[in-house]
C-alpha atoms as a PDB file:
ATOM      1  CA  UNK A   1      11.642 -42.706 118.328  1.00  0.00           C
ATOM      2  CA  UNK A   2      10.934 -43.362 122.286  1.00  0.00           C
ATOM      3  CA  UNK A   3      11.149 -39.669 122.943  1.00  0.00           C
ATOM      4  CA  UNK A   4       9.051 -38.824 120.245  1.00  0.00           C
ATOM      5  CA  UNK A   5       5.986 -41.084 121.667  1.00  0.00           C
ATOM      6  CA  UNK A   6       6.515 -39.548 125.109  1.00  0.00           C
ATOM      7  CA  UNK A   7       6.704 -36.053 123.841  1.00  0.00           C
ATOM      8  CA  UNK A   8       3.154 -36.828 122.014  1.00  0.00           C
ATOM      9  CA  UNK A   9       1.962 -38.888 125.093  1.00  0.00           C
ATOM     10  CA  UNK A  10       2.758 -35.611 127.559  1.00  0.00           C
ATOM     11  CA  UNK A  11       1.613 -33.004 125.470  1.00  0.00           C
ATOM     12  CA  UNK A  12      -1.853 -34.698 125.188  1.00  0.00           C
ATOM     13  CA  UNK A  13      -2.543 -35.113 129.044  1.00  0.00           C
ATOM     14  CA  UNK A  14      -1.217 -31.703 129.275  1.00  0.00           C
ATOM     15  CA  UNK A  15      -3.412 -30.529 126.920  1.00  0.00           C
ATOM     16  CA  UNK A  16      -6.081 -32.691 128.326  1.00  0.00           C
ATOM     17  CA  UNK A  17      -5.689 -31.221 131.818  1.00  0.00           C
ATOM     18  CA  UNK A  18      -5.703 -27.789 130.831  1.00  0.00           C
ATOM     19  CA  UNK A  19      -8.879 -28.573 129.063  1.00  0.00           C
ATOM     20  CA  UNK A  20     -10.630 -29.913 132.141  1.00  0.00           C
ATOM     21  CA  UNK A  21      -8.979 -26.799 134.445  1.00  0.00           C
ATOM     22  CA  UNK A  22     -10.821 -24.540 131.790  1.00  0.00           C
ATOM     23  CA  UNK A  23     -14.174 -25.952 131.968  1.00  0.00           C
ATOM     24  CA  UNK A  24     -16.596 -24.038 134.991  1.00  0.00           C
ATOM     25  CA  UNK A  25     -19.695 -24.882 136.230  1.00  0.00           C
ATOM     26  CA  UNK A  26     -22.773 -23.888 134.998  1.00  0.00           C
ATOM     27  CA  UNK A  27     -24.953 -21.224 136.934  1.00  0.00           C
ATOM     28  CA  UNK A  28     -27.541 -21.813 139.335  1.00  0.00           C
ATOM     29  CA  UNK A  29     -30.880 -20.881 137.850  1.00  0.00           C
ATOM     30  CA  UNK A  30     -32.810 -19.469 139.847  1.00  0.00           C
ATOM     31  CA  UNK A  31     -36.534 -21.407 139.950  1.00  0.00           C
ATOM     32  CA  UNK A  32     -38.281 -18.267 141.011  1.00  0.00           C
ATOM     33  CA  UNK A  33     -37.205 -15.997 137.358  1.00  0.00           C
ATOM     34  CA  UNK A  34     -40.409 -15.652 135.556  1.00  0.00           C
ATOM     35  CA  UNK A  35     -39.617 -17.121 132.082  1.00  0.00           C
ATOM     36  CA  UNK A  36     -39.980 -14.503 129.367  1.00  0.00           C
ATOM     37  CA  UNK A  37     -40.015 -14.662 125.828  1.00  0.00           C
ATOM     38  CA  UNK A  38     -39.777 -12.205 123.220  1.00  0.00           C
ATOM     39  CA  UNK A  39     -41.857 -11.759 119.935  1.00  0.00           C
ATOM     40  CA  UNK A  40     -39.661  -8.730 118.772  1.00  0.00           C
ATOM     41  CA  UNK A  41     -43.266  -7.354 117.369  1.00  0.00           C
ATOM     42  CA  UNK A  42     -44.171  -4.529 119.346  1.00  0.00           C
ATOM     43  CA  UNK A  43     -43.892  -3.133 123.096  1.00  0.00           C
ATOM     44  CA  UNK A  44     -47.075  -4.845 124.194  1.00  0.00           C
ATOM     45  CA  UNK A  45     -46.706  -8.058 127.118  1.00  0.00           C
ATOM     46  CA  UNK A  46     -48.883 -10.378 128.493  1.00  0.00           C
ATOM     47  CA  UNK A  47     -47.859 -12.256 131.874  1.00  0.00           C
ATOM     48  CA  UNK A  48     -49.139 -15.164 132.799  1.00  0.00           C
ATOM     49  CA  UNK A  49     -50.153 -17.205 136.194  1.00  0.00           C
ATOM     50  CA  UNK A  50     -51.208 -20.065 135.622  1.00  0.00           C
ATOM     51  CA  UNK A  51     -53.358 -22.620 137.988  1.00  0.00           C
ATOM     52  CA  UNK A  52     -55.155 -25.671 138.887  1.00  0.00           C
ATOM     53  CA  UNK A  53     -58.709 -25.740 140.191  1.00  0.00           C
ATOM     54  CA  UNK A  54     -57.149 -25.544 143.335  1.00  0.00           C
ATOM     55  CA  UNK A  55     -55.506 -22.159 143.000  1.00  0.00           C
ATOM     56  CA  UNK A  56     -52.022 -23.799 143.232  1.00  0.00           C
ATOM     57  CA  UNK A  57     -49.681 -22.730 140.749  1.00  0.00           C
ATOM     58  CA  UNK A  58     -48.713 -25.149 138.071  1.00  0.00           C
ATOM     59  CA  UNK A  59     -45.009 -25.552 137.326  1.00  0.00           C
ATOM     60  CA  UNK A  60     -44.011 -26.137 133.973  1.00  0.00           C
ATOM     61  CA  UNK A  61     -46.878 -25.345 132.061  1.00  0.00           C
ATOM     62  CA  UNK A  62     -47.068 -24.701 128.429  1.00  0.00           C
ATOM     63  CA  UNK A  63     -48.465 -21.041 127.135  1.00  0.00           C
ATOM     64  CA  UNK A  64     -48.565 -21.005 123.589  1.00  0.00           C
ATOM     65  CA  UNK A  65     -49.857 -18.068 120.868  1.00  0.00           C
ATOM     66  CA  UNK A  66     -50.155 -18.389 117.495  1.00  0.00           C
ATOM     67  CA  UNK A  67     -49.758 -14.304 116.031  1.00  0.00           C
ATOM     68  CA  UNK A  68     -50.943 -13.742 112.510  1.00  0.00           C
ATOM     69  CA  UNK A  69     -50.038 -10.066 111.983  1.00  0.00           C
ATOM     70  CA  UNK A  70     -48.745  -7.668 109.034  1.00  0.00           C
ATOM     71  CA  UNK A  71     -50.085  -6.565 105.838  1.00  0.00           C
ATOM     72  CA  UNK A  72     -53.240  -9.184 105.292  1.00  0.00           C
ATOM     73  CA  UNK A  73     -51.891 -11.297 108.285  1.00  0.00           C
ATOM     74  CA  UNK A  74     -49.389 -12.932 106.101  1.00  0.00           C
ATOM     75  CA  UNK A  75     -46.843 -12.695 109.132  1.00  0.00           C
ATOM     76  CA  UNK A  76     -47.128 -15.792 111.201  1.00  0.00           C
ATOM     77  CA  UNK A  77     -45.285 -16.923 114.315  1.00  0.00           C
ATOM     78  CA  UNK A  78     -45.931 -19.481 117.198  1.00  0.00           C
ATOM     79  CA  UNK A  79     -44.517 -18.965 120.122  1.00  0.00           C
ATOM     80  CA  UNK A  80     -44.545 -20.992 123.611  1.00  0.00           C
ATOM     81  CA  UNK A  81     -43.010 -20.616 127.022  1.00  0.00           C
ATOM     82  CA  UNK A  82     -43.329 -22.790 129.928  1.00  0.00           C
ATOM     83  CA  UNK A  83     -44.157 -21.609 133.678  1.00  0.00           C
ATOM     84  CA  UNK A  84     -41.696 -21.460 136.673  1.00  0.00           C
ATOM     85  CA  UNK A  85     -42.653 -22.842 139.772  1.00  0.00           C
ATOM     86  CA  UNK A  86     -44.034 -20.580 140.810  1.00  0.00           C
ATOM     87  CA  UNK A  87     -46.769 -20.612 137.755  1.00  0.00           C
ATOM     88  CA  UNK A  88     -45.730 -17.730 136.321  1.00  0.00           C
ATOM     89  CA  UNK A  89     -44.749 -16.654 132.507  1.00  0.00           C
ATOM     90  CA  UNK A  90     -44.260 -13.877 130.106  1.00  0.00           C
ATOM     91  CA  UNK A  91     -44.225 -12.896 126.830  1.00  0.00           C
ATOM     92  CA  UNK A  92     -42.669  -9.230 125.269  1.00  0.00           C
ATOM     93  CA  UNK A  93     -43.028  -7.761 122.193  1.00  0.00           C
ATOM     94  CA  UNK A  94     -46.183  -8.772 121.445  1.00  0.00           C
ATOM     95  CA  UNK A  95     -47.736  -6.462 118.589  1.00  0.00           C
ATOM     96  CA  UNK A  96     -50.166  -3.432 119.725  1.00  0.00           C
ATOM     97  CA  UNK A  97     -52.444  -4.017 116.250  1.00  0.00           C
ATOM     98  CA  UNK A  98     -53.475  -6.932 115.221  1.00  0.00           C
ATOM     99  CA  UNK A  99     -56.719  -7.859 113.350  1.00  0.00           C
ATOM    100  CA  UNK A 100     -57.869 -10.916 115.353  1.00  0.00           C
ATOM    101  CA  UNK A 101     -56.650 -10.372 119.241  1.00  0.00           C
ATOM    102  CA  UNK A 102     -54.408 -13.065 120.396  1.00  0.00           C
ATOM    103  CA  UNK A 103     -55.792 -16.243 121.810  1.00  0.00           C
ATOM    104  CA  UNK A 104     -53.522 -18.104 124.654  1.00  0.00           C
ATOM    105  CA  UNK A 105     -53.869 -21.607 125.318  1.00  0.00           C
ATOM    106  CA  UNK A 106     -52.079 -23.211 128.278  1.00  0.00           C
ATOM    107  CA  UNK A 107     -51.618 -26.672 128.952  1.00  0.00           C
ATOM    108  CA  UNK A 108     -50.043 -29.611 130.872  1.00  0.00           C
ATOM    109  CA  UNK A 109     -51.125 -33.040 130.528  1.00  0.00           C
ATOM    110  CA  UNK A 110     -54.720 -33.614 130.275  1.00  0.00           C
ATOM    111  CA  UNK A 111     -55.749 -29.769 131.549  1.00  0.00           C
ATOM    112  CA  UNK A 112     -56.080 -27.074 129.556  1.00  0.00           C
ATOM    113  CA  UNK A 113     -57.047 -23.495 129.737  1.00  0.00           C
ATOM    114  CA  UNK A 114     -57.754 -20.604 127.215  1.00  0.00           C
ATOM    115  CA  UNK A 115     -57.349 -16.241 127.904  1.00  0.00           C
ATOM    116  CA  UNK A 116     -58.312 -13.846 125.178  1.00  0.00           C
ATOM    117  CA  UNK A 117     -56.696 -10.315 124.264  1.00  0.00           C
ATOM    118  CA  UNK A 118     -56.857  -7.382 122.102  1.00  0.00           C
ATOM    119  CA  UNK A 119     -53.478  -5.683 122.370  1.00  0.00           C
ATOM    120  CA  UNK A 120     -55.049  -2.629 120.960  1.00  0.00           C
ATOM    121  CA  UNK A 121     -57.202  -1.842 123.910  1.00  0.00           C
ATOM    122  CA  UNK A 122     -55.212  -3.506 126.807  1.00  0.00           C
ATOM    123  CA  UNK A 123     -51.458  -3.592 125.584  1.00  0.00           C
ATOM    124  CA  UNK A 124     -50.057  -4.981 128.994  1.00  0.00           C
ATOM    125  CA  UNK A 125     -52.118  -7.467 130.653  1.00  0.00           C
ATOM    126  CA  UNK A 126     -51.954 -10.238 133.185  1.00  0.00           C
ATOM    127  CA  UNK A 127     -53.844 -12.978 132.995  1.00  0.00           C
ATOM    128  CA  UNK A 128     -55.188 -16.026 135.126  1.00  0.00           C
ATOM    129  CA  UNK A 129     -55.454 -19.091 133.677  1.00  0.00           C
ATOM    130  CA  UNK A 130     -57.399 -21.729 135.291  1.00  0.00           C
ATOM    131  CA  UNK A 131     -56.020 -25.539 133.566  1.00  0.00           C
ATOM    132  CA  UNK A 132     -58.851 -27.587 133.675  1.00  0.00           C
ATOM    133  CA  UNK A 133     -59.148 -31.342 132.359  1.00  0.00           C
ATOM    134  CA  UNK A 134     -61.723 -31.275 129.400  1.00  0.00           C
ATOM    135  CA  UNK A 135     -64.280 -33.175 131.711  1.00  0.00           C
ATOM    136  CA  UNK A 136     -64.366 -30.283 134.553  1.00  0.00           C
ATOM    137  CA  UNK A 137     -66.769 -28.012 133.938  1.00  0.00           C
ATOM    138  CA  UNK A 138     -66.005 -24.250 133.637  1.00  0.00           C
ATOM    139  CA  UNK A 139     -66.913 -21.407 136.040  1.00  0.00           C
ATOM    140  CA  UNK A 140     -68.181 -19.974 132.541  1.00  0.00           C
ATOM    141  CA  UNK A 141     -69.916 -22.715 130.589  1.00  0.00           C
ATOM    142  CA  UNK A 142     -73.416 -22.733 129.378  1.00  0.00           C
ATOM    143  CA  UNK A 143     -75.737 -24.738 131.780  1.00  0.00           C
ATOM    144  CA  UNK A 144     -76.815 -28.333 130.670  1.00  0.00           C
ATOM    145  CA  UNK A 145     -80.223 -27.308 129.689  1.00  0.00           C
ATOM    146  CA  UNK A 146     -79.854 -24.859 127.790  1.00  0.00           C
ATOM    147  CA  UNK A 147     -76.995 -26.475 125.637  1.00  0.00           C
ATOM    148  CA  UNK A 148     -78.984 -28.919 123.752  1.00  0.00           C
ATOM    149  CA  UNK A 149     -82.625 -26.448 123.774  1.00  0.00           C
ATOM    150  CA  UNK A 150     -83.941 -25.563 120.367  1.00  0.00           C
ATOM    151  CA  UNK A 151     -84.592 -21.395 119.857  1.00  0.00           C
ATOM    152  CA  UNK A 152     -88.472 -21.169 120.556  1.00  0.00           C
ATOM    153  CA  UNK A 153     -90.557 -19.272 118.711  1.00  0.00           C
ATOM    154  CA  UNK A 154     -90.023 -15.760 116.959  1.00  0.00           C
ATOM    155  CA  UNK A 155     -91.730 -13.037 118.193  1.00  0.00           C
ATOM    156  CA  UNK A 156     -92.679 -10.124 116.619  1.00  0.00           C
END
């Protein structure tokens, strides 16, 4: 019985220290590899730097799409990839027809920012997005006075 428990005893640290020899260490990931993600859609891409209003790049920013495509856009999928540190991200296979464009919205914390495509007339593009917090105005807002002005008169 004595040799039984220390057979059982040294065949689990063995076991146990072959386990740990096995095990390696991860790989380095390299901060500068522009995350990429692929739709599987189509051979269009859209890559992404994304800011602050002081032209810094943002690490680990969201980019999200929502795609509606197929036969009556009854084909969804949401996608999202977050930025490396140097700002930068990608999506592949993105469609090349789609009935509505594809609207990107990036975020982190409070800012936001927003870039517009239509895959059928620019299938590779790179965009700048700007992340803003919603009480910055935008290089491409409508002034103050003429957000609130009532249409004057027709004229014929």
């Amino acid at each position: 019985m004595p040799n039984r428990l220390a057979t059982i005893v040294f065949l689990a640290l063995a076991s146990f220290a072959s386990a740990q020899s096995n095990t390696q260490a991860a790989p380095a990931v390299d901060s500068h590899s522009v995350p990429s993600l692929d739709a599987g859609i189509g051979s269009c891409t859209a890559d992404f730097l994304i800011t602050g209003t002081d032209s810094k790049p943002v690490y680990n920013a969201k980019v999200k799409v929502h795609i509606a495509y197929g036969t009556w856009s009854l084909h969804k999928l949401d996608l999202e990839v977050d930025t490396n540190v140097d700002g930068k991200a990608r999506f592949t296979g993105l469609p090349d027809r789609i009935k509505r464009g594809l609207f990107f919205r990036a975020s982190q914390d409070d800012r936001t920012g927003e870039a517009f495509d239509d895959p059928s007339q620019t299938c590779s593009k790179q965009f700048t997005i700007v992340l803003r917090r919603s009480d910055q105005p935008s290089d491409q807002s409508t002034p103050p006075s003429a957000q609130n002005t009532p249409p004057g008169p027709r004229q014929n």
